[in-house]
Protein backbone atom coordinates (compact mmCIF):
# COMPACT_ATOMS: atom_id res chain seq x y z
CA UNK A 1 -25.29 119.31 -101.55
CA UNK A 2 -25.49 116.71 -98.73
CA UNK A 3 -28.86 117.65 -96.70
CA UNK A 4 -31.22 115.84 -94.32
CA UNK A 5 -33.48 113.49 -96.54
CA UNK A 6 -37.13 113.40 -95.81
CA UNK A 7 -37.26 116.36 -93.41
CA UNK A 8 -40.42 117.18 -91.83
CA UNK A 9 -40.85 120.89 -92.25
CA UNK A 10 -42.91 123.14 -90.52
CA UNK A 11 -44.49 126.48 -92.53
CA UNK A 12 -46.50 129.04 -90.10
CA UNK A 13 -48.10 131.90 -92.27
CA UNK A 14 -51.75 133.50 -92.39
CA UNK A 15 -51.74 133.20 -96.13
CA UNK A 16 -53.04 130.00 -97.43
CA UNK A 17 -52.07 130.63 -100.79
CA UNK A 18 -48.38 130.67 -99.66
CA UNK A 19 -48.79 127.61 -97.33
CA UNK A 20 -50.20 125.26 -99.83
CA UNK A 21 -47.64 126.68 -102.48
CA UNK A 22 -44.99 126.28 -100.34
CA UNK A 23 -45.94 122.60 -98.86
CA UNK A 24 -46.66 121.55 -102.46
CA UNK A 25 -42.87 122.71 -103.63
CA UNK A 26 -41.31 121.09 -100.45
CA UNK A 27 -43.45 117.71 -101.29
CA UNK A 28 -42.18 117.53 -104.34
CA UNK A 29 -38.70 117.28 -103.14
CA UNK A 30 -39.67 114.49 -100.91
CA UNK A 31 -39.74 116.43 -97.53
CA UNK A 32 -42.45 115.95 -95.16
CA UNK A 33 -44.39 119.35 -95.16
CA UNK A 34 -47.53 120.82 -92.34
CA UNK A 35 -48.40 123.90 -92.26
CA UNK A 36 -50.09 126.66 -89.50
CA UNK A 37 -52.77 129.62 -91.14
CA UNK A 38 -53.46 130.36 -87.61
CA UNK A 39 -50.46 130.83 -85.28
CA UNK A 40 -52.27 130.77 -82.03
CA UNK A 41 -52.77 127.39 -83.27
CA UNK A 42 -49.21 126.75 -83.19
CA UNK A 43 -48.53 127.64 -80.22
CA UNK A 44 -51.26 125.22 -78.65
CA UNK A 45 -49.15 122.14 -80.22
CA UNK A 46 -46.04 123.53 -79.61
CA UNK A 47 -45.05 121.02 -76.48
CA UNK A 48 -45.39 118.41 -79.47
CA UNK A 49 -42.54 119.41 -81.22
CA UNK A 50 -38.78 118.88 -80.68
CA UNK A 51 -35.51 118.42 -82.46
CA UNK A 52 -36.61 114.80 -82.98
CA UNK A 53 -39.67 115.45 -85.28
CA UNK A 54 -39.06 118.94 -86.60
CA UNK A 55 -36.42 119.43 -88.79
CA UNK A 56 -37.08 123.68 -90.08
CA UNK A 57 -39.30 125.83 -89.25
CA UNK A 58 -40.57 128.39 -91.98
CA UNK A 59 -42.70 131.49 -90.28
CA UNK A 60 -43.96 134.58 -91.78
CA UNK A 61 -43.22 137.64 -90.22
CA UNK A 62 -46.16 140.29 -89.50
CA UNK A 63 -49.39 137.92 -88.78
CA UNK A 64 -52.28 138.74 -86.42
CA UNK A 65 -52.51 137.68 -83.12
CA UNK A 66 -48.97 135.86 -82.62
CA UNK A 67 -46.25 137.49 -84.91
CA UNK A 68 -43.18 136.21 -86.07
CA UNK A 69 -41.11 137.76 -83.60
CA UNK A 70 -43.54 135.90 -80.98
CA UNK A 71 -42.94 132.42 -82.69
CA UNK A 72 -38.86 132.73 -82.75
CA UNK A 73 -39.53 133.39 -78.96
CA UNK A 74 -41.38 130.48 -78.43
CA UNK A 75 -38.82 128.50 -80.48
CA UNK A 76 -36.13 129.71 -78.47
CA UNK A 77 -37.99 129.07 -74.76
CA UNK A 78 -36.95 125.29 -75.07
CA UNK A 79 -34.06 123.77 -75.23
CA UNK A 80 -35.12 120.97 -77.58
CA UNK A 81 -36.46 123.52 -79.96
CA UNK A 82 -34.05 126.26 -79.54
CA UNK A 83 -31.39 125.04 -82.30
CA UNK A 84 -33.72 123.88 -84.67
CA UNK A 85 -32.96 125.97 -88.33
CA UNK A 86 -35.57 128.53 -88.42
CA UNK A 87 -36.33 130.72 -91.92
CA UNK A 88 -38.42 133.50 -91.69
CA UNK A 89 -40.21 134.68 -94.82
CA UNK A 90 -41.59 138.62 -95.33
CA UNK A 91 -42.77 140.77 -97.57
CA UNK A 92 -41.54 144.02 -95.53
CA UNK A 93 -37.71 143.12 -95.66
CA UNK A 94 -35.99 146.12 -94.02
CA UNK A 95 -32.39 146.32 -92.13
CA UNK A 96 -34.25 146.48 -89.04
CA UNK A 97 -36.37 143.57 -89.21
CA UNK A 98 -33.33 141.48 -90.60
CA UNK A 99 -31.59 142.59 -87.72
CA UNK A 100 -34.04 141.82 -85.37
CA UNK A 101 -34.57 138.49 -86.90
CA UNK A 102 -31.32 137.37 -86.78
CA UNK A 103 -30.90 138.02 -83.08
CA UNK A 104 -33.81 136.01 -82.62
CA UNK A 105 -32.42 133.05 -83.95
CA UNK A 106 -33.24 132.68 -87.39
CA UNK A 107 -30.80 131.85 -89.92
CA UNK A 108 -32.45 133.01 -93.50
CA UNK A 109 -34.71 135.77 -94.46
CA UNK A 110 -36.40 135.24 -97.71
CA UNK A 111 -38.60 138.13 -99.11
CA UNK A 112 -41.74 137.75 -100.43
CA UNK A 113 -42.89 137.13 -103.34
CA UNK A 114 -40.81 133.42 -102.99
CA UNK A 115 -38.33 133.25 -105.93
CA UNK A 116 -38.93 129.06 -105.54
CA UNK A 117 -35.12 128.26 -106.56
CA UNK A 118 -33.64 130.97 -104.12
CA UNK A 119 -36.51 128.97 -101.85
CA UNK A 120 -35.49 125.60 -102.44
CA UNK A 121 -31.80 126.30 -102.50
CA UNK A 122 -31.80 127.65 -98.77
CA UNK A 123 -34.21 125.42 -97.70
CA UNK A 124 -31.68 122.56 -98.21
CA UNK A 125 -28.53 124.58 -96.60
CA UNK A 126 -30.43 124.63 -93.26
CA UNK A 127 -31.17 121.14 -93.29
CA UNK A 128 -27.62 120.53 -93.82
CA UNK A 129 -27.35 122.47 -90.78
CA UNK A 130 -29.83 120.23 -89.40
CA UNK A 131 -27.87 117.32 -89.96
CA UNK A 132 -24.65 118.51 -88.43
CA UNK A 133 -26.53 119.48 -85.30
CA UNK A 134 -28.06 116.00 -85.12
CA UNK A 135 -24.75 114.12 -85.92
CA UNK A 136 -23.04 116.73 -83.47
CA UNK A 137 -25.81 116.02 -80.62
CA UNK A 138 -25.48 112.11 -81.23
CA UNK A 139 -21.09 112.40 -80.55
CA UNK A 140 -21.55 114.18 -77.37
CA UNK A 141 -24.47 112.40 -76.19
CA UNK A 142 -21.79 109.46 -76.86
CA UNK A 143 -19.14 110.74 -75.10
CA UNK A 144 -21.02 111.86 -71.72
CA UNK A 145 -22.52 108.05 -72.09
CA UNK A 146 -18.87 107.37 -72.06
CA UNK A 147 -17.90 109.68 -69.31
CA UNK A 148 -20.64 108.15 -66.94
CA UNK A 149 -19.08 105.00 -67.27
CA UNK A 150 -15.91 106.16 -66.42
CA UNK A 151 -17.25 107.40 -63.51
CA UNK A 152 -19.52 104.62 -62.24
CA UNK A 153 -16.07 102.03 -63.05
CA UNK A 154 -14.33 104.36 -60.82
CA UNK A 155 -16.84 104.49 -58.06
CA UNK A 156 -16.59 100.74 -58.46
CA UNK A 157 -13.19 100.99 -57.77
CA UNK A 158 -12.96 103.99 -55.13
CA UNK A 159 -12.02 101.83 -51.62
CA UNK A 160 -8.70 101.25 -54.04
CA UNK A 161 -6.25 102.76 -56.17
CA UNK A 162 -7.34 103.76 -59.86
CA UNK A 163 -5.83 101.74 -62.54
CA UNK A 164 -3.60 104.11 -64.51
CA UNK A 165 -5.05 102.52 -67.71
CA UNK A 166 -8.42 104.90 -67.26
CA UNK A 167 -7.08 108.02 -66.60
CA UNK A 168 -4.77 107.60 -70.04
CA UNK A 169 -8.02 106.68 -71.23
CA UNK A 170 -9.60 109.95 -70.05
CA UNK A 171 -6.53 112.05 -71.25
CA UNK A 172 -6.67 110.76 -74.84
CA UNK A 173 -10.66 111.64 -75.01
CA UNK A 174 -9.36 114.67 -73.65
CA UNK A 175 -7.11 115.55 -75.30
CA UNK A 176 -9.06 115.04 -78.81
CA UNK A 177 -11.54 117.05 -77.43
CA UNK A 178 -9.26 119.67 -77.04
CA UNK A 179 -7.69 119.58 -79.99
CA UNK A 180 -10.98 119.46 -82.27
CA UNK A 181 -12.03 122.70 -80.06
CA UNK A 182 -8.57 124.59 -81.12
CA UNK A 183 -8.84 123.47 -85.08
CA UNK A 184 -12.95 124.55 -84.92
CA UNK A 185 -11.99 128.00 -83.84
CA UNK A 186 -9.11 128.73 -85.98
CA UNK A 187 -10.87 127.30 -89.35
CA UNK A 188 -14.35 129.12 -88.61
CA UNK A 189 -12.28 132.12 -88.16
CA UNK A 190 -9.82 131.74 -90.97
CA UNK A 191 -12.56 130.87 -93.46
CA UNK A 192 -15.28 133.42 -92.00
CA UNK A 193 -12.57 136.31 -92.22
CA UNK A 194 -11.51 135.03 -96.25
CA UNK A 195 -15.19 134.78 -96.92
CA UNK A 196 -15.57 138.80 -95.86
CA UNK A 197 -12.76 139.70 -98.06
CA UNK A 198 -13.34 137.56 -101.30
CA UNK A 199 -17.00 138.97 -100.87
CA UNK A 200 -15.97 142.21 -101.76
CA UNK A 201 -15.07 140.97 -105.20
CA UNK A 202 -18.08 140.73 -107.23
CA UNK A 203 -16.61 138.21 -109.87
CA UNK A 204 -15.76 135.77 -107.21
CA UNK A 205 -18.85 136.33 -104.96
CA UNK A 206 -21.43 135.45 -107.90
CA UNK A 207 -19.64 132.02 -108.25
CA UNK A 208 -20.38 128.67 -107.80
CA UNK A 209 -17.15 128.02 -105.53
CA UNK A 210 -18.39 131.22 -103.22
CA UNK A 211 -21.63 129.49 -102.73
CA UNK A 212 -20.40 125.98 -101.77
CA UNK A 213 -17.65 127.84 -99.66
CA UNK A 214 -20.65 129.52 -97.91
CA UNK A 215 -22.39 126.46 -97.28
CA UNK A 216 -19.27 125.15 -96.04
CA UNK A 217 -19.26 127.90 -93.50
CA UNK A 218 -22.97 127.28 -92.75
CA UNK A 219 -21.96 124.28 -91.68
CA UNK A 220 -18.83 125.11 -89.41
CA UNK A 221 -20.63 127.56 -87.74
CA UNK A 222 -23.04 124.89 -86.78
CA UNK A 223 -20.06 123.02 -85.43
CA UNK A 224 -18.38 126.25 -83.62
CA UNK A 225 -21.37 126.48 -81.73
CA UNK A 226 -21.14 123.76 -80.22
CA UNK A 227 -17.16 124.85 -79.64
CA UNK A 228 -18.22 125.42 -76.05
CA UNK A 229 -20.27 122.48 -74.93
CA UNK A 230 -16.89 120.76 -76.18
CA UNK A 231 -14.80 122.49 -73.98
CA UNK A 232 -17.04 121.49 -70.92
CA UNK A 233 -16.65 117.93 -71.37
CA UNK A 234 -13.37 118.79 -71.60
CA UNK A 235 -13.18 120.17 -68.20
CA UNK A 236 -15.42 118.12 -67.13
CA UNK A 237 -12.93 115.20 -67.86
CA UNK A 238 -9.71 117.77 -66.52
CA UNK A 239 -11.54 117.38 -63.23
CA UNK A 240 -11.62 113.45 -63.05
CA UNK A 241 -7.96 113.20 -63.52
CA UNK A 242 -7.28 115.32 -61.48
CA UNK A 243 -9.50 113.18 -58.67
CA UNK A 244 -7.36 110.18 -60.27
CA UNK A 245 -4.35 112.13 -58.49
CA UNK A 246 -5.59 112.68 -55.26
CA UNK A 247 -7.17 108.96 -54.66
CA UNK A 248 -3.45 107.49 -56.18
């Protein structure tokens, strides 16, 4: 499984027993583990943390003062820390608090007691998450780097006619942008809808090709969220040829 190498990992429970256990395991596989007992703590140092230096967060569920629930909030309030891959470990697992979880913004629920493979095993699939998101951040920041240009070359050249040369320029970016948008959609969709049906079969679901197909989808739907950002440059780029057509 390709993963992010040498992740620094973040584990927020009241339990020291667990946090030690859990930071020893995660050393062990060379990531870079810290750990909260006290949450309010946390949430001191939080402004310290971002999608540069924190790779996963791992939080227990029901702990006094600041609760799980509370955490994922504070995860979500910024938008460097929003997307980060967040796991939330429990020993009450219930449909509702899965539920709930979920909607918050966490991706796994693992109950407690830790099976350590189980552990280990989705550990890794959410820093491969964490790698697509980075690699996906580092293209667009790329592109509107490239897009600014564009502009400031044009406002360079606004007291004339724009060379046709940039706007085919902008219409090829655009047009890959467009067309990476269309095959995101139907593939998450395609495989998402023929990983619901094969999961029904309980030969096929308990094999190793349903698990790396589920990772694989782990890591579209990391890309199809970002399906929309995509389609703003996209329309962002729509809108300077069509300025192209006015100043001609």
């Amino acid at each position: 499984m390709i993963y992010k190498k040498n992740a620094k990992i973040l584990i927020i429970d009241d339990e020291i027993e667990i946090c030690e256990m859990l930071k020893q395991v995660l050393t062990l596989e060379k990531f870079e583990a810290k750990y909260y007992i006290d949450s309010t703590k946390f949430v001191e140092e939080f402004k310290f943390y971002n999608h540069e230096n924190l790779d996963l967060i791992i939080i227990d569920l029901m702990m006094p003062k600041v609760d799980g629930f509370q955490l994922l909030d504070v995860m979500n309030s910024r938008e460097d820390t929003r997307y980060i891959p967040k796991m939330v470990i429990s020993a009450y697992q219930s449909d509702d608090n899965m539920k709930e979880v979920y909607k918050y913004g966490a991706i796994q629920f693992i109950e407690k007691p830790i099976a350590i493979d189980k552990f280990l095993y989705q550990v890794k699939t959410l820093l491969r998450v964490k790698l697509y998101e980075d690699n996906n951040r580092k293209i667009i920041e790329l592109l509107k780097e490239k897009n600014k240009k564009l502009l400031e070359d044009i406002n360079l050249k606004n007291k004339g006619r724009i060379p046709e040369v940039a706007e085919v320029d902008i219409k090829n970016i655009d047009n890959n942008l467009e067309t990476i948008s269309h095959l995101i959609n139907i593939n998450f969709n395609l495989l998402k809808n023929f990983m619901t049906i094969c999961g029904k079969k309980s030969e096929f679901s308990k094999s190793k090709e349903y698990e790396i197909l589920l990772d694989i989808l782990v890591s579209m739907k990391a890309l199809y969220d970002k399906k929309d950002e995509i389609d703003k440059i996209s329309s962002f780029l729509k809108s300077i040829i069509d300025q192209f057509k006015k100043d001609a």
